[in-house]
C-alpha atoms as a PDB file:
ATOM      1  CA  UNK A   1      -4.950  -2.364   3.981  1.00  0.00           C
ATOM      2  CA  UNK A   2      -2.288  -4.555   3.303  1.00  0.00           C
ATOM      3  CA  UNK A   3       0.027  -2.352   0.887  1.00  0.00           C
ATOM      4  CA  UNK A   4      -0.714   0.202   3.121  1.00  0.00           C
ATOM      5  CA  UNK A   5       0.978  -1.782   6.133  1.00  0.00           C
ATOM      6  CA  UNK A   6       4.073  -3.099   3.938  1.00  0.00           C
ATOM      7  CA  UNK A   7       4.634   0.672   3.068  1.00  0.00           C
ATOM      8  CA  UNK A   8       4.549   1.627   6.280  1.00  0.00           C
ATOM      9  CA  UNK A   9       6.689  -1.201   7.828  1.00  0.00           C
ATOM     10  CA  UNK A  10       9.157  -0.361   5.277  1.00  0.00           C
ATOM     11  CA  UNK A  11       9.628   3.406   6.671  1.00  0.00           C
ATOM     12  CA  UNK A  12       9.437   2.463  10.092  1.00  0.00           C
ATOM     13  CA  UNK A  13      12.213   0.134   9.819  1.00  0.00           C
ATOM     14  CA  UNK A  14      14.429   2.910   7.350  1.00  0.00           C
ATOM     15  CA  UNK A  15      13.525   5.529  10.372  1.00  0.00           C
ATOM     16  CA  UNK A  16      14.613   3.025  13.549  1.00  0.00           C
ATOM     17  CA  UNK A  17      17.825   2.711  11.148  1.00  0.00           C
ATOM     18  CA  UNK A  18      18.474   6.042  10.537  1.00  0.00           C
ATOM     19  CA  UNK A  19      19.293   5.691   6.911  1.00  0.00           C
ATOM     20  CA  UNK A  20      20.244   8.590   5.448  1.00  0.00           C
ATOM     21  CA  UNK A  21      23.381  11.010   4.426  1.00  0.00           C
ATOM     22  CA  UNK A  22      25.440  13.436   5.518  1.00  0.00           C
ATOM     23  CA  UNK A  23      23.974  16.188   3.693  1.00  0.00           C
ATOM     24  CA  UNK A  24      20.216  15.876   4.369  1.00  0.00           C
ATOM     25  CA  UNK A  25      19.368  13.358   1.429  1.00  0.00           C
ATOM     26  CA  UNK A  26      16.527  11.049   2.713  1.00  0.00           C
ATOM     27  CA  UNK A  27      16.294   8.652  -0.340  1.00  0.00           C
ATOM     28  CA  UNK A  28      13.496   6.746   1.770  1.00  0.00           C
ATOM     29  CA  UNK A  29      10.954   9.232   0.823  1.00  0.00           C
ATOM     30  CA  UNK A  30      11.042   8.410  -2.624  1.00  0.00           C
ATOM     31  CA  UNK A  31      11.133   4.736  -2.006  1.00  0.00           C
ATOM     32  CA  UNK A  32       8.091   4.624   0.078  1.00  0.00           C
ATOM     33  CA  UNK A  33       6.420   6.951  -2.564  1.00  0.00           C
ATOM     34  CA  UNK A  34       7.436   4.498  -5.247  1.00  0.00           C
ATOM     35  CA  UNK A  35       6.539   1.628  -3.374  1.00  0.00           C
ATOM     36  CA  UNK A  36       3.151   2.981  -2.715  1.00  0.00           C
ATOM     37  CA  UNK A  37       2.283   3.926  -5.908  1.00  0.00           C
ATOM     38  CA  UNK A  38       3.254   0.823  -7.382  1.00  0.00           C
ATOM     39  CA  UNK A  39       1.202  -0.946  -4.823  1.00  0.00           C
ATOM     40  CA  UNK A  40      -1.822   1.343  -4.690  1.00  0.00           C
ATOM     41  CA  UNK A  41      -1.611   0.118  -9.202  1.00  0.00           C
ATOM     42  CA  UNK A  42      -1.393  -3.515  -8.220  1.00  0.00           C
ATOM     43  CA  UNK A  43      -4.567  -3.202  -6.191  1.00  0.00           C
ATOM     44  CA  UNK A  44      -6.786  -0.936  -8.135  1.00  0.00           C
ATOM     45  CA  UNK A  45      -5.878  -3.692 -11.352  1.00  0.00           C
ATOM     46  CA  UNK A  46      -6.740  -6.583  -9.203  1.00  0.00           C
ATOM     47  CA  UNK A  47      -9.781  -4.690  -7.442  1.00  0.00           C
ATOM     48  CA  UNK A  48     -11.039  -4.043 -11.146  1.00  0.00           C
ATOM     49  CA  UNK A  49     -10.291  -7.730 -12.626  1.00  0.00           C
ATOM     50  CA  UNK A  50     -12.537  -8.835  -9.325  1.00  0.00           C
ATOM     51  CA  UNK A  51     -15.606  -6.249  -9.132  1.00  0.00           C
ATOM     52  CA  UNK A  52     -18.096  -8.412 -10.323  1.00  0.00           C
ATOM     53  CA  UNK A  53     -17.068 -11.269  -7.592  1.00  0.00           C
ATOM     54  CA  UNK A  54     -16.405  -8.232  -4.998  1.00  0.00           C
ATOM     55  CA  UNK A  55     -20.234  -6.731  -5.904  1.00  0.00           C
ATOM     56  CA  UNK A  56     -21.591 -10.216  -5.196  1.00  0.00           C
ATOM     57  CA  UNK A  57     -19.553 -10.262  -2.183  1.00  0.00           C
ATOM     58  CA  UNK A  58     -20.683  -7.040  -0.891  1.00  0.00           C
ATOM     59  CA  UNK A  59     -24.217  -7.370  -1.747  1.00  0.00           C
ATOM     60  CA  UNK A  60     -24.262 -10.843   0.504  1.00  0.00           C
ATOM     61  CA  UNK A  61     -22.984  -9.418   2.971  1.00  0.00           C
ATOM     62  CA  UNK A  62     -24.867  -6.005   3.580  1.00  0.00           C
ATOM     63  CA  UNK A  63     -28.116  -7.945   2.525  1.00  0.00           C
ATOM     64  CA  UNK A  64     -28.191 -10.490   4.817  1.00  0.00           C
ATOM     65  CA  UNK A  65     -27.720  -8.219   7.552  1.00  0.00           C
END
């Protein structure tokens, strides 16, 4: 949820700015896709360096319900 919220901050703030050029070049759109792919990496590596701790933790907490 969290990269998803920076990326989104980002081009909320670039659109309440208005930055852009003249000619119709919105440079944003390639930063937030950048910036979202790069996070969405970061998360899936340390998602997959954590499964076996984020299995336990899911298993405790549905089991227990």
């Amino acid at each position: 949820v969290l990269p998803t919220m920076i990326v989104h901050s980002v081009y909320d703030i670039a659109q309440s700015l208005n930055i852009g050029n003249a000619n119709g070049f919105d440079v944003w759109k390639y930063v937030d896709l950048g910036m979202a792919a790069i996070l969405a990496a970061v998360m899936m590596v340390i998602l997959y360096k954590k499964r076996t701790e984020t299995a336990a933790l899911w298993a405790r907490k549905w089991n227990n319900s």
